[in-house]
N, C-alpha and C. Protein backbone atom coordinates (compact mmCIF):
# COMPACT_ATOMS: atom_id res chain seq x y z
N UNK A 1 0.85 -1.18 0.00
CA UNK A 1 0.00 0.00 0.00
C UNK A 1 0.89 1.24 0.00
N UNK A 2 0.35 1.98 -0.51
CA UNK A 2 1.16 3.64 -0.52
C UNK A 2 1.41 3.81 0.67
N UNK A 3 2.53 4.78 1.16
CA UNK A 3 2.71 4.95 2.11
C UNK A 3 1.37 6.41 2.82
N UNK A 4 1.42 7.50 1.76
CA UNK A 4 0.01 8.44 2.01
C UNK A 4 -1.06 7.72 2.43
N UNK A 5 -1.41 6.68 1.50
CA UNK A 5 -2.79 5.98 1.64
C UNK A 5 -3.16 5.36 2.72
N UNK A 6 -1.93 5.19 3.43
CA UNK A 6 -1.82 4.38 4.76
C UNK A 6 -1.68 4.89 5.77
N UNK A 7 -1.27 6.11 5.21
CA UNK A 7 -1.28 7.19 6.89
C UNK A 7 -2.66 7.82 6.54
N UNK A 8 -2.92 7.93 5.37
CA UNK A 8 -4.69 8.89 5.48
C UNK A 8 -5.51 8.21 5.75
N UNK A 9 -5.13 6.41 5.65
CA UNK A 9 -6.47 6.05 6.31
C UNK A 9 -6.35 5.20 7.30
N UNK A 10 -5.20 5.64 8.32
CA UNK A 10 -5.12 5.67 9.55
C UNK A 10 -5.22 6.91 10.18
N UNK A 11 -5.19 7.98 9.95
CA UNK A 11 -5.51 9.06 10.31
C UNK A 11 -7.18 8.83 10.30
N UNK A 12 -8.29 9.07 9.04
CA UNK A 12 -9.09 9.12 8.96
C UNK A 12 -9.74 7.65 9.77
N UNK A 13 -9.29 6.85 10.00
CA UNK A 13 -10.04 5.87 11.00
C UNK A 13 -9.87 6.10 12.17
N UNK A 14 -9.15 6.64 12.63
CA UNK A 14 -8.96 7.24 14.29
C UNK A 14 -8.17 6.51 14.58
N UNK A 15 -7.04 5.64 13.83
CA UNK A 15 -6.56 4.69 14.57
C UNK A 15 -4.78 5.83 15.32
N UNK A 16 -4.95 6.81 14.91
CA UNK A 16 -3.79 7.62 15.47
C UNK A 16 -4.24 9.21 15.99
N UNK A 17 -4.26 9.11 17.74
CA UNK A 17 -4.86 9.98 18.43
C UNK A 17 -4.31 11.37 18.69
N UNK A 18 -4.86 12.28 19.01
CA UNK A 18 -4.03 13.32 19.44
C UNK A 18 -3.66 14.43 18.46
N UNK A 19 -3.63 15.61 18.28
CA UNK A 19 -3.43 16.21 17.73
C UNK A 19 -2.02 16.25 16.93
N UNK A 20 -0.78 15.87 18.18
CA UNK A 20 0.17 16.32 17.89
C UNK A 20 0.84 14.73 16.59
N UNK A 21 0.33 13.96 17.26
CA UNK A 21 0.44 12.64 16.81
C UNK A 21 0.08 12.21 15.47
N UNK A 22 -1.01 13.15 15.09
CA UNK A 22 -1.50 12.93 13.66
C UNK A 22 -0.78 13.91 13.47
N UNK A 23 -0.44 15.08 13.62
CA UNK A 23 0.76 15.89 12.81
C UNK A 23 1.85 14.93 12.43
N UNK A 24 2.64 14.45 13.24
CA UNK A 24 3.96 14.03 13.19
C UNK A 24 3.73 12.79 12.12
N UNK A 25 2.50 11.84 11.70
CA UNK A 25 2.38 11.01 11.37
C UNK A 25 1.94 11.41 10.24
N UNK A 26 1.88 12.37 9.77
CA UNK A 26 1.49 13.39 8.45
C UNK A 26 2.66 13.58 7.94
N UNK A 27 3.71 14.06 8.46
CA UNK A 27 4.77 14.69 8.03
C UNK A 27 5.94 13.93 8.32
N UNK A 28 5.55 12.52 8.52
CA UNK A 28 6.71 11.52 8.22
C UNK A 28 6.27 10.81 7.30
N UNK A 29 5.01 10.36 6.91
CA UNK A 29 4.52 9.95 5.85
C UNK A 29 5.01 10.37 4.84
N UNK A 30 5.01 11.81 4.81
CA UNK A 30 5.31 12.52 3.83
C UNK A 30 7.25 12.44 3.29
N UNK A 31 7.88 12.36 4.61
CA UNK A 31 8.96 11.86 4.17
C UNK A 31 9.43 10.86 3.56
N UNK A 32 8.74 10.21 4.42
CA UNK A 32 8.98 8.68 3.35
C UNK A 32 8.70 8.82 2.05
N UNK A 33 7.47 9.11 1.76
CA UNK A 33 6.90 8.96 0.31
C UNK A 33 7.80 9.70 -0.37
N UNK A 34 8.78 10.59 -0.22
CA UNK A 34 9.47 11.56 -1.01
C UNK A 34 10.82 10.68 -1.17
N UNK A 35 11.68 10.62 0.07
CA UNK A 35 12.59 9.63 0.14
C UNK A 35 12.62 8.60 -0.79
N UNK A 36 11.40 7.92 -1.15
CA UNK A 36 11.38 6.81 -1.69
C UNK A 36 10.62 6.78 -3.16
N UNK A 37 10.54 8.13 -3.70
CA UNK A 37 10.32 8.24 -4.77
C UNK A 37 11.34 7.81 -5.96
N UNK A 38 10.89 8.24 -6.89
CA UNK A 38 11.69 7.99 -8.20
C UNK A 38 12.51 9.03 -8.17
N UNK A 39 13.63 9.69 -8.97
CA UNK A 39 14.11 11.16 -8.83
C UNK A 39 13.28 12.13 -9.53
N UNK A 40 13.24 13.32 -9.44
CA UNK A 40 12.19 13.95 -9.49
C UNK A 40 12.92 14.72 -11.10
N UNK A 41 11.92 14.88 -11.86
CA UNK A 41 12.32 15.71 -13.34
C UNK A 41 11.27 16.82 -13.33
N UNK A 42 11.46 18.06 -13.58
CA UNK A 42 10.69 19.26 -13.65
C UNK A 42 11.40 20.29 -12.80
N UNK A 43 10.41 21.21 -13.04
CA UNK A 43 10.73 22.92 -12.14
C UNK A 43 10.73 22.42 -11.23
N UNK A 44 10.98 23.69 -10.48
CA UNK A 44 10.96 23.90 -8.41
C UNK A 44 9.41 23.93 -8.65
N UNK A 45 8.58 25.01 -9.23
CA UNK A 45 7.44 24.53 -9.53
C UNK A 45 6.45 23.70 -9.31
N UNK A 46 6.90 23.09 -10.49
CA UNK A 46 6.80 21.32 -10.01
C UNK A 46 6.38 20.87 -9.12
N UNK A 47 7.27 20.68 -8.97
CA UNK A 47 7.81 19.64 -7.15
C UNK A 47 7.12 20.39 -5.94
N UNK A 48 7.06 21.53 -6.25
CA UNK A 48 6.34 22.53 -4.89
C UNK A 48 4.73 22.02 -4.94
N UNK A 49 3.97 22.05 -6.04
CA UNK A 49 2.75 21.20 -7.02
C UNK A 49 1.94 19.88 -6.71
N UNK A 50 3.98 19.41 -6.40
CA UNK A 50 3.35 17.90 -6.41
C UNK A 50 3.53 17.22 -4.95
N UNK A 51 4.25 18.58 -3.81
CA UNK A 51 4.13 18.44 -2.72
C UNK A 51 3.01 18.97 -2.18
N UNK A 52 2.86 19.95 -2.59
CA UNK A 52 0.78 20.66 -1.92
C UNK A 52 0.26 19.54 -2.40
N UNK A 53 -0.15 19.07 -3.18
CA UNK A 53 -0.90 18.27 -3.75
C UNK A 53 -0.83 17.02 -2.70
N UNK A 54 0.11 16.09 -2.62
CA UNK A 54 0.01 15.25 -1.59
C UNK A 54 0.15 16.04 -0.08
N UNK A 55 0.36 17.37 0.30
CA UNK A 55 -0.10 17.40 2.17
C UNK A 55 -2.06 18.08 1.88
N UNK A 56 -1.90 18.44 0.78
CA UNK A 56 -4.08 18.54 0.78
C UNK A 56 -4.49 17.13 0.98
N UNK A 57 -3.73 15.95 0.25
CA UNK A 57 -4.71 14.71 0.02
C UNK A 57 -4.68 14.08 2.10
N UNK A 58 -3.88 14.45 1.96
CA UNK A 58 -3.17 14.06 3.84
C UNK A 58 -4.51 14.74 5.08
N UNK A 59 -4.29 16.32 4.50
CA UNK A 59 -5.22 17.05 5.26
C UNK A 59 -6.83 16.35 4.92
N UNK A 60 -6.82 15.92 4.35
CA UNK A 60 -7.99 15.72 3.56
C UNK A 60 -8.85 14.70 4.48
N UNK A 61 -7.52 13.62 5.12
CA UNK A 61 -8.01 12.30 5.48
C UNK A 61 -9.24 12.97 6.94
N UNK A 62 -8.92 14.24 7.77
CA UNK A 62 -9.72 14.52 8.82
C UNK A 62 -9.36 16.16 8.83
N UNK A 63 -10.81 16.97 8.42
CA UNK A 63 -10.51 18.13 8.48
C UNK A 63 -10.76 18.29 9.57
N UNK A 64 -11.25 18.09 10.61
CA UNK A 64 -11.62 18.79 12.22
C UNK A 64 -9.93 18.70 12.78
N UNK A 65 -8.90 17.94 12.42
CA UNK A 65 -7.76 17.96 12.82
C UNK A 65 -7.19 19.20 12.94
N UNK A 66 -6.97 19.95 13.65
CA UNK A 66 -6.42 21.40 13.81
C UNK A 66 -4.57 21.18 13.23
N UNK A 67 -4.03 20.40 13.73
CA UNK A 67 -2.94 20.61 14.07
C UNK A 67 -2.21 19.76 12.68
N UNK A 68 -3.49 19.28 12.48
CA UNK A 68 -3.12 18.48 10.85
C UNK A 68 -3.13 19.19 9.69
N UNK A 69 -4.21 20.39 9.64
CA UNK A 69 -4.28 21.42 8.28
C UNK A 69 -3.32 22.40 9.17
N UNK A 70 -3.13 22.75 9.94
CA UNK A 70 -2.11 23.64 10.16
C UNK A 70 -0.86 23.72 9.92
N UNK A 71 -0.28 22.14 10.23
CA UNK A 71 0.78 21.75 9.53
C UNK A 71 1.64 21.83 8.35
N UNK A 72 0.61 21.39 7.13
CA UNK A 72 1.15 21.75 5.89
C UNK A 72 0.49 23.15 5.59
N UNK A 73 -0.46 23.61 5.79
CA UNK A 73 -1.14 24.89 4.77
C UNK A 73 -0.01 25.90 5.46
N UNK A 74 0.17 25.96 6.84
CA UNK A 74 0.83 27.03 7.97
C UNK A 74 2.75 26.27 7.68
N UNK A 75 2.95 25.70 8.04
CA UNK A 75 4.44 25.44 8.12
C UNK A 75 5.18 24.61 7.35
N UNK A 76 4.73 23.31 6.61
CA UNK A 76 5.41 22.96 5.38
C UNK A 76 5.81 23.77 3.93
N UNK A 77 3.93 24.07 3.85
CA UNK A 77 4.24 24.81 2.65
C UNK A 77 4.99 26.04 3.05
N UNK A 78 4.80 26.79 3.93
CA UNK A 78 6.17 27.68 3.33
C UNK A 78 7.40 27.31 3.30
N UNK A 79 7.96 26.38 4.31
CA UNK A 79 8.93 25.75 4.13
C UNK A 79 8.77 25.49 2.48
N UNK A 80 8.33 24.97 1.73
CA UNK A 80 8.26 24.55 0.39
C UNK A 80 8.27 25.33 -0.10
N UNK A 81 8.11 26.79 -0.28
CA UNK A 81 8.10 27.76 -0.93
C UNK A 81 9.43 28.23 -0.47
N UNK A 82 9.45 29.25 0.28
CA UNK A 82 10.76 29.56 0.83
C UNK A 82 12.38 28.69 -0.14
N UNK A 83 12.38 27.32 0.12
CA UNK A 83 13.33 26.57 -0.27
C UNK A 83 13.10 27.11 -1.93
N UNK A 84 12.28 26.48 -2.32
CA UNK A 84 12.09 26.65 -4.01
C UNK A 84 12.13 28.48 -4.36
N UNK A 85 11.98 29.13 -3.41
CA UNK A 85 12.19 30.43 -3.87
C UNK A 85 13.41 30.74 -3.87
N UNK A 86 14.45 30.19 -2.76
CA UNK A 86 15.99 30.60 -2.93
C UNK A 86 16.76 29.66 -3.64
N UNK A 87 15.82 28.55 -4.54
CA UNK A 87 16.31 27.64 -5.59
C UNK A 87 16.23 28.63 -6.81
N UNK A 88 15.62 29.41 -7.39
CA UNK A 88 15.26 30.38 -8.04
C UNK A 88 14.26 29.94 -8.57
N UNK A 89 13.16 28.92 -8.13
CA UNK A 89 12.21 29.23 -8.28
C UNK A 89 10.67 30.09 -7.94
N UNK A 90 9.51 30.30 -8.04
CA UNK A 90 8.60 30.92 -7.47
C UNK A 90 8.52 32.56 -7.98
C-alpha cells in the first residue's frame, strides 16, 4: 500500500490519536513517500505542485484535525516555498 494511503487512512479511522500525533504522522509519511520516490524531473514549480498536492490529500483524510491542516497549509508549505524560492524558483 502507498505509504500516504496508509497514513490517510489511519488518520481518517482514528486509529492515530491526538493532535500532535497525527501531525507528526502526516509529516513523516510525507517523508517517506518523497525519500522513496523515483528522482524527481521538472521545475521547483513542479515539485512545490506535487508536494501541496500530496499534504491537501493528507489534510484531507480529517478536516476537524487542527494541528493536521495547520501543519502543511501554515508550516510545510512555506517551508516549500521559501526553499524553491531561494532555488530560483517561485
Amino acid at each position: 500500500m502507498d505509504m500516504l494511503v496508509g497514513t490517510r487512512n489511519t488518520i481518517r479511522d482514528m486509529v492515530v490519536h491526538g493532535a500532535p500525533a497525527i501531525a507528526i504522522s502526516a509529516a513523516l509519511s510525507l517523508a517517506v513517500e518523497v525519500f522513496n520516490m523515483e528522482p524527481f524531473v521538472g521545475t521547483s514549480e513542479n515539485a512545490a505542485s506535487f508536494l501541496f498536492h500530496k499534504l491537501d490529500y493528507l489534510v484531507s483524510s480529517r478536516l476537524t484535525a487542527v494541528n493536521l491542516s495547520m501543519m502543511p497549509q501554515i508550516k510545510l508549505k512555506d517551508v516549500i516555498t521559501k526553499s524553491f524560492a531561494s532555488s530560483g524558483g517561485f
